[in-house]
PDB file of N, CA and C in Angstrom:
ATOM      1  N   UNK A   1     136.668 108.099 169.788  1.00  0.00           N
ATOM      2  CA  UNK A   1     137.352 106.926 170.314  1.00  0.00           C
ATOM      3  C   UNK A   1     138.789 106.925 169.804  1.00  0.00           C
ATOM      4  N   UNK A   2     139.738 106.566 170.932  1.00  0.00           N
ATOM      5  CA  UNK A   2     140.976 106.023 170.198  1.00  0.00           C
ATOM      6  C   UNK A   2     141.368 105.114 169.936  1.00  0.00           C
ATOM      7  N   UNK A   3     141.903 104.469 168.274  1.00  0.00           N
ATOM      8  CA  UNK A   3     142.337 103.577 168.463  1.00  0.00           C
ATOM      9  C   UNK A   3     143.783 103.701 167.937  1.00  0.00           C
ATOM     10  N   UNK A   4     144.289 102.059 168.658  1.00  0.00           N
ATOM     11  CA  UNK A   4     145.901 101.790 168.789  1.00  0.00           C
ATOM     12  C   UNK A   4     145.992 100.371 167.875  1.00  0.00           C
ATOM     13  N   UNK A   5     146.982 100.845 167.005  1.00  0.00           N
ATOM     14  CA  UNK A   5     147.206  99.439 166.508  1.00  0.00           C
ATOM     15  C   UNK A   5     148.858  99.278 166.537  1.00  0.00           C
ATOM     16  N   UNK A   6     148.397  98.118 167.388  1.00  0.00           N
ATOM     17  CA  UNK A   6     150.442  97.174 167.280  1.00  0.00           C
ATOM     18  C   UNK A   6     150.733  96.422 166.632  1.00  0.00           C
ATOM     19  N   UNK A   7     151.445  96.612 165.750  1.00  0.00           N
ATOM     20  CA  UNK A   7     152.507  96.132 164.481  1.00  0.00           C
ATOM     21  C   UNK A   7     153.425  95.138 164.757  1.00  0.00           C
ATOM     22  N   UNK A   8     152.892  93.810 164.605  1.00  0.00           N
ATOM     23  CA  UNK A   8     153.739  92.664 164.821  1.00  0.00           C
ATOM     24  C   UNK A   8     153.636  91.674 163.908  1.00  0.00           C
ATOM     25  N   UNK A   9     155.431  91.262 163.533  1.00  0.00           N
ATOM     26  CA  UNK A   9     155.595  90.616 162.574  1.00  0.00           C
ATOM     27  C   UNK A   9     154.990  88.975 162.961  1.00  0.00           C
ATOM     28  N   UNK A  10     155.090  87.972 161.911  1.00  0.00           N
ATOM     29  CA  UNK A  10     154.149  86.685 162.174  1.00  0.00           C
ATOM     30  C   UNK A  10     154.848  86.120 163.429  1.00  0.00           C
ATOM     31  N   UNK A  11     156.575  85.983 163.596  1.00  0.00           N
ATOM     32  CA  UNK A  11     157.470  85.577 164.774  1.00  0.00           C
ATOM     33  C   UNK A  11     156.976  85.853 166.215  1.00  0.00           C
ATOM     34  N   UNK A  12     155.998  87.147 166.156  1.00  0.00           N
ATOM     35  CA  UNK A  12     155.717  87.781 167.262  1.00  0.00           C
ATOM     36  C   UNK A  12     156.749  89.265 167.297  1.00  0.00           C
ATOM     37  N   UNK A  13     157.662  89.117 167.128  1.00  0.00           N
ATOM     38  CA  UNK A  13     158.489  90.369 167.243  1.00  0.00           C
ATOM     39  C   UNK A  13     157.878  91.823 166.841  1.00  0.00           C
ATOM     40  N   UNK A  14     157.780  92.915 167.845  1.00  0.00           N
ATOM     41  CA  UNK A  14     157.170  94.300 167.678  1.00  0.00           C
ATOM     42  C   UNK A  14     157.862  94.941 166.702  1.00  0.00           C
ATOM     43  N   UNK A  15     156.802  95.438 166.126  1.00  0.00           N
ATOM     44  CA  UNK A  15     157.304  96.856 165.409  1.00  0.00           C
ATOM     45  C   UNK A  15     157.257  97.716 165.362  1.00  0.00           C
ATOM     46  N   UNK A  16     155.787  98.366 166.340  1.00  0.00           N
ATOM     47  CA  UNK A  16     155.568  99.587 166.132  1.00  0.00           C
ATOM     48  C   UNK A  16     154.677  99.805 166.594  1.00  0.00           C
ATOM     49  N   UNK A  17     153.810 100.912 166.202  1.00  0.00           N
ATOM     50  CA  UNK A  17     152.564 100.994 166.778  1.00  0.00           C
ATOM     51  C   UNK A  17     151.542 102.467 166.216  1.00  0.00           C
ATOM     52  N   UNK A  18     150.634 102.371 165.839  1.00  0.00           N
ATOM     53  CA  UNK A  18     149.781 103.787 165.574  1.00  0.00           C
ATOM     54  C   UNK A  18     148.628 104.130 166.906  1.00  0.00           C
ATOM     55  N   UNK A  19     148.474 105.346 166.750  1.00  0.00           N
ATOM     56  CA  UNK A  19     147.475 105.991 167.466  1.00  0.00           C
ATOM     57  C   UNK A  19     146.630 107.008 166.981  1.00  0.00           C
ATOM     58  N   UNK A  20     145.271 106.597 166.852  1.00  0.00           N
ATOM     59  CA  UNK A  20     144.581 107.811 166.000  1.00  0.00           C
ATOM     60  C   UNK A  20     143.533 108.065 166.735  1.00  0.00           C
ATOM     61  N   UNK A  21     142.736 108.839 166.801  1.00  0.00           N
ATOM     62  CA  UNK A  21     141.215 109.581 167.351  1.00  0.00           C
ATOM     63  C   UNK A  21     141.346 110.803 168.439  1.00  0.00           C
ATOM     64  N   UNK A  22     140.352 110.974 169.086  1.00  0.00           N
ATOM     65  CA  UNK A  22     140.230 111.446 170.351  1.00  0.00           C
ATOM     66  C   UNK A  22     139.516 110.084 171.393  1.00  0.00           C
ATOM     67  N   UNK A  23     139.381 110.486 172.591  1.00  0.00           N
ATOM     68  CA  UNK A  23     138.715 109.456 173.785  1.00  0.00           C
ATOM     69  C   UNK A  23     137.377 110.234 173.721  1.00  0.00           C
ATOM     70  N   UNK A  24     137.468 111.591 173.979  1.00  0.00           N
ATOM     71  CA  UNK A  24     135.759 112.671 173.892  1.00  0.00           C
ATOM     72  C   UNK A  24     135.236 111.844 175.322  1.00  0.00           C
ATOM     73  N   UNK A  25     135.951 111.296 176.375  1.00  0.00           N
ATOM     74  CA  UNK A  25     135.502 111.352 177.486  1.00  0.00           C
ATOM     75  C   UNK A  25     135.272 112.307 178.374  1.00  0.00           C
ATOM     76  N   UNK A  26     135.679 113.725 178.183  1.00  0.00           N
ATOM     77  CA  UNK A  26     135.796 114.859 178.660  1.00  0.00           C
ATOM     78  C   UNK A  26     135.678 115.904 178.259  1.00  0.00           C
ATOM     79  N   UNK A  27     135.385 117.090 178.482  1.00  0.00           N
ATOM     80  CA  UNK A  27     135.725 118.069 177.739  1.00  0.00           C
ATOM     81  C   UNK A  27     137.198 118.303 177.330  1.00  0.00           C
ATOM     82  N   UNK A  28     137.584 119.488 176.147  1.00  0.00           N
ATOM     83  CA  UNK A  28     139.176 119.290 175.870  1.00  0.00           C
ATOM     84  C   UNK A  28     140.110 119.959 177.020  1.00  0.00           C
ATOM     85  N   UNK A  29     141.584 119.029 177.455  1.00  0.00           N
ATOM     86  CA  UNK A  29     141.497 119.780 178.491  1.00  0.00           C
ATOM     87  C   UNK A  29     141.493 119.398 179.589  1.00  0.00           C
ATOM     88  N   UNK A  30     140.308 118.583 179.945  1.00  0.00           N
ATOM     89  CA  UNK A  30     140.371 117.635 181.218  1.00  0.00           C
ATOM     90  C   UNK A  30     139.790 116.632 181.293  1.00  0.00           C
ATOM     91  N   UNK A  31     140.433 115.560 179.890  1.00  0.00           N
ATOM     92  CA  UNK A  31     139.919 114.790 178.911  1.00  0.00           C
ATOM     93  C   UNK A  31     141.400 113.295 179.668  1.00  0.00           C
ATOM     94  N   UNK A  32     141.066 112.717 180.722  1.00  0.00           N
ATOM     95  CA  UNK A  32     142.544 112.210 181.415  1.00  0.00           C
ATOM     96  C   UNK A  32     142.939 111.034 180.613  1.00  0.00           C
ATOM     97  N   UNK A  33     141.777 110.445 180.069  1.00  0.00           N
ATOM     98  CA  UNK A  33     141.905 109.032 179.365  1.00  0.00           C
ATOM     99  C   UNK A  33     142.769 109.666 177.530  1.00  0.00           C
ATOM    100  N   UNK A  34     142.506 110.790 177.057  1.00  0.00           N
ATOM    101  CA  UNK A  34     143.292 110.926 176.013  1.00  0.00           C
ATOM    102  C   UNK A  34     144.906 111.575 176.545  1.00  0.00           C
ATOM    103  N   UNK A  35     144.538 112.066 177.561  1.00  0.00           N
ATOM    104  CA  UNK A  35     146.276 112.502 178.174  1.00  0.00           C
ATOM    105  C   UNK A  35     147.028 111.620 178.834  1.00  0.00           C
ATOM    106  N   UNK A  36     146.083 110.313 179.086  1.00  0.00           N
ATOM    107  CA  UNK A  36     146.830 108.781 179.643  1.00  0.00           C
ATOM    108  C   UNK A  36     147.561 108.030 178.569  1.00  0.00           C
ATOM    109  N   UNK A  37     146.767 108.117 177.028  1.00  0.00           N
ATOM    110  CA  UNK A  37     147.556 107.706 176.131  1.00  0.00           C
ATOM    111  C   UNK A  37     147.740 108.234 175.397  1.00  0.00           C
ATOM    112  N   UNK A  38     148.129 109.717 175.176  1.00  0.00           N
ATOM    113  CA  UNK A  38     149.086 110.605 174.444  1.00  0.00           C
ATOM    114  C   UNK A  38     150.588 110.528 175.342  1.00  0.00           C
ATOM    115  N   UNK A  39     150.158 110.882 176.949  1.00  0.00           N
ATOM    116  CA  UNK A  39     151.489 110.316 177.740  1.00  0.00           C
ATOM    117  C   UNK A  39     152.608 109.020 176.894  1.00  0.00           C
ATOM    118  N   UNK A  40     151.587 107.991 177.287  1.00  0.00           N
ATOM    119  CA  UNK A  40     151.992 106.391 176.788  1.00  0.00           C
ATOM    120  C   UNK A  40     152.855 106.306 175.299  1.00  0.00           C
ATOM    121  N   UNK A  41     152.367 107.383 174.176  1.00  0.00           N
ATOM    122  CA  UNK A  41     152.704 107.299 173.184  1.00  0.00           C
ATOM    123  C   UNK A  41     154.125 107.888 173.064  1.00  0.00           C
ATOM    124  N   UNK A  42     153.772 108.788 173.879  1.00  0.00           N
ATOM    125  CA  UNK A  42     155.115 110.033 173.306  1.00  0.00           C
ATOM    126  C   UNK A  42     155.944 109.771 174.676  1.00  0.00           C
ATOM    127  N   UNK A  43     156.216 108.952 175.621  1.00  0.00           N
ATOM    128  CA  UNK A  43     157.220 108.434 176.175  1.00  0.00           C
ATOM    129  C   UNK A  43     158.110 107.359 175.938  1.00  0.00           C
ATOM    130  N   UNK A  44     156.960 106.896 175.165  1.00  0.00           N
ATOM    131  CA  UNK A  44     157.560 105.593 174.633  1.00  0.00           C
ATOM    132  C   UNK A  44     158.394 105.376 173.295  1.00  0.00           C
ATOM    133  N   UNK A  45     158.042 106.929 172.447  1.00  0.00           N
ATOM    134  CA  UNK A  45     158.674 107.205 171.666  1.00  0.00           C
ATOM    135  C   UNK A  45     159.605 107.417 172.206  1.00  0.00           C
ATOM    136  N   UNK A  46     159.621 108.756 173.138  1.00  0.00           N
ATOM    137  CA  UNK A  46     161.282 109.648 173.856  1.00  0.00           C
ATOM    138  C   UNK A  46     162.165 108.213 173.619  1.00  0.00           C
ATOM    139  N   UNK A  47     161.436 106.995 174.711  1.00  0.00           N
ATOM    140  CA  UNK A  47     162.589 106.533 175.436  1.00  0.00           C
ATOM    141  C   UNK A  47     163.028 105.215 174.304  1.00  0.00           C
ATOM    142  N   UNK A  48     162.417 104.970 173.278  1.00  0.00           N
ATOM    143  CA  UNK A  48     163.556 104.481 172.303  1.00  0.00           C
ATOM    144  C   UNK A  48     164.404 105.208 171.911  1.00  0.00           C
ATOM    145  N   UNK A  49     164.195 106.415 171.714  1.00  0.00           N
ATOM    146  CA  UNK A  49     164.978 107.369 171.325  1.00  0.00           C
ATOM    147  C   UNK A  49     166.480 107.412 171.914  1.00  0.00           C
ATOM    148  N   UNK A  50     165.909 107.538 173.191  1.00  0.00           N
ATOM    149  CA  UNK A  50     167.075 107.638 174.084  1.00  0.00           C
ATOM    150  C   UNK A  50     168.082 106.438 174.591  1.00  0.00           C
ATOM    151  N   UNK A  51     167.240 105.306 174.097  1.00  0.00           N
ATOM    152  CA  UNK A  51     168.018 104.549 173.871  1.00  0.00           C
ATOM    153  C   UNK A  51     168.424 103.868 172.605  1.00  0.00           C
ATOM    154  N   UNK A  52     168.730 104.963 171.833  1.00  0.00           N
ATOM    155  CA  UNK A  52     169.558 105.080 170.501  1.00  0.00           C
ATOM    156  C   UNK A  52     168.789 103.834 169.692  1.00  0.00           C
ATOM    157  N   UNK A  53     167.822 103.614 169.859  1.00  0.00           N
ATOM    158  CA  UNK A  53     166.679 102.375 168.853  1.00  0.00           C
ATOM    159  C   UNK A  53     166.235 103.060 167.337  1.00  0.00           C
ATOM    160  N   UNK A  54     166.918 102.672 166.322  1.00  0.00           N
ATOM    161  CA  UNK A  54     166.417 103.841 165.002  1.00  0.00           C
ATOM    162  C   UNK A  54     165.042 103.617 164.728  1.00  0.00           C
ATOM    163  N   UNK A  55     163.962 104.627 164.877  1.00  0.00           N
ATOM    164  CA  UNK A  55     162.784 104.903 164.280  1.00  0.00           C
ATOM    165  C   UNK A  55     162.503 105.864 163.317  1.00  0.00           C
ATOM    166  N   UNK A  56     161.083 105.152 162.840  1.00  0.00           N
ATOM    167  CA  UNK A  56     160.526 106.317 162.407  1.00  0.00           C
ATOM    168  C   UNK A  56     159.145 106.713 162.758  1.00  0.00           C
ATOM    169  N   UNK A  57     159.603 108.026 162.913  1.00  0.00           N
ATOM    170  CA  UNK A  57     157.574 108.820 163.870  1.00  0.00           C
ATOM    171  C   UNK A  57     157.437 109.348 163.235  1.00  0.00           C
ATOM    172  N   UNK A  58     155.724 109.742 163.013  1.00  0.00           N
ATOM    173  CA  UNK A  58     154.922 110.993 162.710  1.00  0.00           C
ATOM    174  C   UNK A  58     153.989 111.216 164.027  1.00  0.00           C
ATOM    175  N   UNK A  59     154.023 112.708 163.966  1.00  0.00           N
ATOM    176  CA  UNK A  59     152.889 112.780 165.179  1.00  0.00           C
ATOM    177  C   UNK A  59     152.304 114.429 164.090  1.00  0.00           C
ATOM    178  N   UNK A  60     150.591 114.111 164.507  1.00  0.00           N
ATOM    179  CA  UNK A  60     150.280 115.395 163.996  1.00  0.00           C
ATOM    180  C   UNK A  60     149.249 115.310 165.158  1.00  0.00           C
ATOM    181  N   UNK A  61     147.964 116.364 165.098  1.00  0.00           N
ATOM    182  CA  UNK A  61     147.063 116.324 166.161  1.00  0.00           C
ATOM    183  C   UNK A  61     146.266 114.864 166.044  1.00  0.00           C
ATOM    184  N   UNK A  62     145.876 114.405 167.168  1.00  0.00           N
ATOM    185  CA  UNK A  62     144.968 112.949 167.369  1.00  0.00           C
ATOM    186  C   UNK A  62     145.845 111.644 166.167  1.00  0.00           C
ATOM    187  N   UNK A  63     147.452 112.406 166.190  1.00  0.00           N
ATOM    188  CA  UNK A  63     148.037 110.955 165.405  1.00  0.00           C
ATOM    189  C   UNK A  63     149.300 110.887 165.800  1.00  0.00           C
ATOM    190  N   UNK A  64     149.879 109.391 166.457  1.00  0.00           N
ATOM    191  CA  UNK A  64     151.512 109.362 166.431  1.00  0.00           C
ATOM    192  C   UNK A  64     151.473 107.758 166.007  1.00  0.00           C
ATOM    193  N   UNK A  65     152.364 107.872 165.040  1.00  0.00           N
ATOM    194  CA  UNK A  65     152.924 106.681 164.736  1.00  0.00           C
ATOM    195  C   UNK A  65     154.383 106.705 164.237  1.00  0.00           C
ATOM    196  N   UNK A  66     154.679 105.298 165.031  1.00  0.00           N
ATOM    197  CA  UNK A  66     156.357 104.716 165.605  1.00  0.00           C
ATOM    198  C   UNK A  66     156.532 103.534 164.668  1.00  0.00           C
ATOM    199  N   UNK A  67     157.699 103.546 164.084  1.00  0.00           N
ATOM    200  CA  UNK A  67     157.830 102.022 163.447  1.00  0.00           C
ATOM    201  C   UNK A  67     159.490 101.812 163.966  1.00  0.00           C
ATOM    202  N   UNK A  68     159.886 101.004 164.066  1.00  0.00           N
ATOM    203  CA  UNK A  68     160.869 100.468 164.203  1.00  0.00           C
ATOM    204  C   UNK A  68     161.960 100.433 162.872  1.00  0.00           C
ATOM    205  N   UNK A  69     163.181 101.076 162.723  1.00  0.00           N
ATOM    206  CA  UNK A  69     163.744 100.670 161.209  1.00  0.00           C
ATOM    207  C   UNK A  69     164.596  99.570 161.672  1.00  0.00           C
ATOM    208  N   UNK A  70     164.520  98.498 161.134  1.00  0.00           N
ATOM    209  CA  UNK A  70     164.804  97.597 160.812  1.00  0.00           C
ATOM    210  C   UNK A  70     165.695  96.597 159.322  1.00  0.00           C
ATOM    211  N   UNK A  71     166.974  97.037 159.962  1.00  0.00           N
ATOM    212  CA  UNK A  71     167.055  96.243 158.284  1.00  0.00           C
ATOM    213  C   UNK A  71     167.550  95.225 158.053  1.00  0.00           C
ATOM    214  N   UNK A  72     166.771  94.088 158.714  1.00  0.00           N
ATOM    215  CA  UNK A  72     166.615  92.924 158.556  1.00  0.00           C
ATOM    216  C   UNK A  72     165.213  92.675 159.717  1.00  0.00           C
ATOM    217  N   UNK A  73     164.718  92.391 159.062  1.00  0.00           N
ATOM    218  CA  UNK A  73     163.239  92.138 160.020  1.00  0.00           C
ATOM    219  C   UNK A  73     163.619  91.095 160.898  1.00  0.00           C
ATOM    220  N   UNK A  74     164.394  90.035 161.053  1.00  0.00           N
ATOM    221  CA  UNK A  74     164.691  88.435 161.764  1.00  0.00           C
ATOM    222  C   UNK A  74     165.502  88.975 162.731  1.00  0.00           C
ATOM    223  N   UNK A  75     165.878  90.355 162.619  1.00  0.00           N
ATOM    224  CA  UNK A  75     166.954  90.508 163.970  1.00  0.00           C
ATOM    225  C   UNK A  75     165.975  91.129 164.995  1.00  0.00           C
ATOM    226  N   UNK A  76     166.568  91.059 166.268  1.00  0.00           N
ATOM    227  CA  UNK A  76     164.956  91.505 167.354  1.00  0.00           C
ATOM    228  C   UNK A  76     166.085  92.061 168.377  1.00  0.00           C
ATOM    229  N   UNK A  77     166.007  93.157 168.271  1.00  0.00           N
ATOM    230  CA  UNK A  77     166.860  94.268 169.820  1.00  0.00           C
ATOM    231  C   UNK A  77     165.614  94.163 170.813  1.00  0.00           C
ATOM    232  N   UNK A  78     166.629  93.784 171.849  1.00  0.00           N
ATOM    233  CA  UNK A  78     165.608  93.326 172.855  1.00  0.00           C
ATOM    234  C   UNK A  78     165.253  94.550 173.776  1.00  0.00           C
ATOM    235  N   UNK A  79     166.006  95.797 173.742  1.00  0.00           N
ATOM    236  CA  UNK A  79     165.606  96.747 174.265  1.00  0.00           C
ATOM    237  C   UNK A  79     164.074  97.232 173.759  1.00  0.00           C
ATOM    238  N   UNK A  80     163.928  97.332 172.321  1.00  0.00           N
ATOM    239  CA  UNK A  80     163.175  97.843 171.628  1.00  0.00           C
ATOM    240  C   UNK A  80     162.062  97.318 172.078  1.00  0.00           C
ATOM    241  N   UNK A  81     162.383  95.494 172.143  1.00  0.00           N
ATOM    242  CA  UNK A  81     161.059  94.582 172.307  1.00  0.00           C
ATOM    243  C   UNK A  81     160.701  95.244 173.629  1.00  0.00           C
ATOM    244  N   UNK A  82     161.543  95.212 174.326  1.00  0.00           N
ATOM    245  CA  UNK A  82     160.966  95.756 175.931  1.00  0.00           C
ATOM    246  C   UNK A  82     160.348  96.875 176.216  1.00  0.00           C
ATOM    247  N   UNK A  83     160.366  98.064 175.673  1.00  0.00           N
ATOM    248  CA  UNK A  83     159.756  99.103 175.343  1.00  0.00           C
ATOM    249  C   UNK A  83     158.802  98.896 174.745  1.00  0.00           C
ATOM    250  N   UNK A  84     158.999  98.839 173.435  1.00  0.00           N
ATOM    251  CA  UNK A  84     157.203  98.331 172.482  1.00  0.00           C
ATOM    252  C   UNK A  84     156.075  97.502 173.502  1.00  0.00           C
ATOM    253  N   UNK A  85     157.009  96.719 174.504  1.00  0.00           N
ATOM    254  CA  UNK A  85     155.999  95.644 174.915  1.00  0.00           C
ATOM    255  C   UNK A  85     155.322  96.619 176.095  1.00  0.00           C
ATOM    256  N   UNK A  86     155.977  97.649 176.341  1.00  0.00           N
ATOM    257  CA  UNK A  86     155.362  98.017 178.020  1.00  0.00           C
ATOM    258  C   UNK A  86     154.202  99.417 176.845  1.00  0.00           C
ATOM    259  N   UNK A  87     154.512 100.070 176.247  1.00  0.00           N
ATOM    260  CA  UNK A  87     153.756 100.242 175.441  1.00  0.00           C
ATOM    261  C   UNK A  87     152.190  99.482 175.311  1.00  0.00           C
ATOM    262  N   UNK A  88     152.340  98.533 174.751  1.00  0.00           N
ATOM    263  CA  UNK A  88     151.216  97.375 174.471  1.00  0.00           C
ATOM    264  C   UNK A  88     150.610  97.079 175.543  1.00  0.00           C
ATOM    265  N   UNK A  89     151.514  96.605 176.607  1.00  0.00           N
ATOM    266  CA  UNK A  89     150.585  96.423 178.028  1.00  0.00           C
ATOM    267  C   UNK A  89     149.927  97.663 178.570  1.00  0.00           C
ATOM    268  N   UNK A  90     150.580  99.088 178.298  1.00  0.00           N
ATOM    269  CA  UNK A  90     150.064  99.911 178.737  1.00  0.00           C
ATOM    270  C   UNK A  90     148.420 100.365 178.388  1.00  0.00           C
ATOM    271  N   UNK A  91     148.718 100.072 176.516  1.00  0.00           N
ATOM    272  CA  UNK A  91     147.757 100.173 175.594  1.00  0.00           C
ATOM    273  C   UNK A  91     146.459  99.526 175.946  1.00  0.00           C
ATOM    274  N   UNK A  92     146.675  98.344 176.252  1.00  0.00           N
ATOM    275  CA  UNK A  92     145.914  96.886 176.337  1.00  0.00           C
ATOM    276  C   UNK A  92     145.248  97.447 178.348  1.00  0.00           C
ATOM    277  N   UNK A  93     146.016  97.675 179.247  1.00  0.00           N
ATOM    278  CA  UNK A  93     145.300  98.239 180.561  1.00  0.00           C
ATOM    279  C   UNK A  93     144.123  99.094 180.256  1.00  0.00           C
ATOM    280  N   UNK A  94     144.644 100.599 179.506  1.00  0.00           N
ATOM    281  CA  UNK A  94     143.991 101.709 179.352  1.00  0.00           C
ATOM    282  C   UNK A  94     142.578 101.209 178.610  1.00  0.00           C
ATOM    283  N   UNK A  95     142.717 100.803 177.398  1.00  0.00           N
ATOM    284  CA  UNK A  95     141.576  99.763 176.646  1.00  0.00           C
ATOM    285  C   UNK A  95     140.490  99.031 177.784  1.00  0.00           C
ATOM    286  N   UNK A  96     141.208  98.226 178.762  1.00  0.00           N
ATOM    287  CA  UNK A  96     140.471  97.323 179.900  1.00  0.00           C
ATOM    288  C   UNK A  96     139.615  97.854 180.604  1.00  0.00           C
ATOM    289  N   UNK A  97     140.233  99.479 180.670  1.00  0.00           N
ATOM    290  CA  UNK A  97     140.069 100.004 182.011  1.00  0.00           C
ATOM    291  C   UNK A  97     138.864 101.092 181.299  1.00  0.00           C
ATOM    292  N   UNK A  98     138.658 101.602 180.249  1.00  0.00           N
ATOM    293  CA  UNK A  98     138.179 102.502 178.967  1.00  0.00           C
ATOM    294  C   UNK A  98     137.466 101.992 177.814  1.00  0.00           C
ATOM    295  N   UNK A  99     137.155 101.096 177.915  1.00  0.00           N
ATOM    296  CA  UNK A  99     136.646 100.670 176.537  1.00  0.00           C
ATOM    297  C   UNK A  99     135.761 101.004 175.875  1.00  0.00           C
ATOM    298  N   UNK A 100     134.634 101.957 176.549  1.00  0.00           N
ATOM    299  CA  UNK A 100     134.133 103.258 175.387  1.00  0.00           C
ATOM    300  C   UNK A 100     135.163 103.921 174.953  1.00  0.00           C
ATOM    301  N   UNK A 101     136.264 103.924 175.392  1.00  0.00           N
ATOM    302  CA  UNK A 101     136.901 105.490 175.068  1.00  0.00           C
ATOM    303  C   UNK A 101     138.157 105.020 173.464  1.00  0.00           C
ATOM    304  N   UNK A 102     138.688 103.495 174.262  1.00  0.00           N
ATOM    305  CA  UNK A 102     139.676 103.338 173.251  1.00  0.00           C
ATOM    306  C   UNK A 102     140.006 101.918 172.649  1.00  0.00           C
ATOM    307  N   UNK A 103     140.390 101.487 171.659  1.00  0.00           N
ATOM    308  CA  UNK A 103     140.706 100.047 171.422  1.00  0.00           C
ATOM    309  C   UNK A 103     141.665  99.882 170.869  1.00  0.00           C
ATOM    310  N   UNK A 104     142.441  98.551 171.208  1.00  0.00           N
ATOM    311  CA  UNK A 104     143.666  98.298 170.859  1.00  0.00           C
ATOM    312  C   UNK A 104     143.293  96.784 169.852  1.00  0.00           C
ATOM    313  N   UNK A 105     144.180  97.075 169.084  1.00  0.00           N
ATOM    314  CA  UNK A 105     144.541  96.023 168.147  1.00  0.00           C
ATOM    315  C   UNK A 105     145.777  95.808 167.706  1.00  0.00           C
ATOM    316  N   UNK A 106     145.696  94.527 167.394  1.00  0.00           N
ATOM    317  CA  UNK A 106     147.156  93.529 167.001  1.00  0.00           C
ATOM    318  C   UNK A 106     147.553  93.706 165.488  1.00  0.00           C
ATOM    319  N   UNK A 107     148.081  94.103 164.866  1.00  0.00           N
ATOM    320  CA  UNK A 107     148.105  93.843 163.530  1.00  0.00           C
ATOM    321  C   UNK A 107     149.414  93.036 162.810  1.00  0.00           C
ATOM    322  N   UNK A 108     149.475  92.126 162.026  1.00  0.00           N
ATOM    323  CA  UNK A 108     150.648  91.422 161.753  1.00  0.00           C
ATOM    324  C   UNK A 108     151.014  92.291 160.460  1.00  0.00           C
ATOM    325  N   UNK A 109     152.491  92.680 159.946  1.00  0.00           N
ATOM    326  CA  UNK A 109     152.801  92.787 158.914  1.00  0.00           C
ATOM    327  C   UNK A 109     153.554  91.982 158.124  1.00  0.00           C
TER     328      UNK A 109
END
């Protein structure tokens, strides 16, 4: 199973997000529900990226995690929020649509 956890401060404001497991809905390969949200993860990384948002990632096999650097937690770039959030909705569909395969959770820091 995969799970996703989104990193949100008490305000609501995103921070981030982890991804760990496999889905094992498939064999490896032609496994669509873990290549639906390995997609989700690592685009969503690119495209803070690309829009110059400072992070920090790790990705190793069955792991990527994104945090937001922040140095002042009370300030909120709304690009970032907008990204993190389509992220989350994406997270939160795939979960709806999969829920043997994956679960999403909220986590406050």
């Amino acid at each position: 199973m995969i799970r996703v956890q989104v990193f949100h401060q008490p305000d609501g404001v995103l921070c981030g997000y982890d991804m760990r497991g496999h889905a094992d809905s498939a064999p490896h390969g032609e496994d669509l529900v873990c290549a639906a949200a390995s997609t989700l993860a690592i685009v969503i990384e690119n495209s803070l990226c690309v829009q110059g948002v400072a992070i920090e990632g790790e990705m190793d096999e069955g792991y990527v995690k994104v945090m937001l650097k922040m140095p002042d937690p009370a300030q909120e770039d709304p690009v970032a929020q907008a990204v993190l959030k389509t992220f989350e909705v994406g997270a939160n569909a795939l979960a709806q649509t999969y829920p043997r395969y994956i679960k999403v959770d909220s986590v406050l820091i």
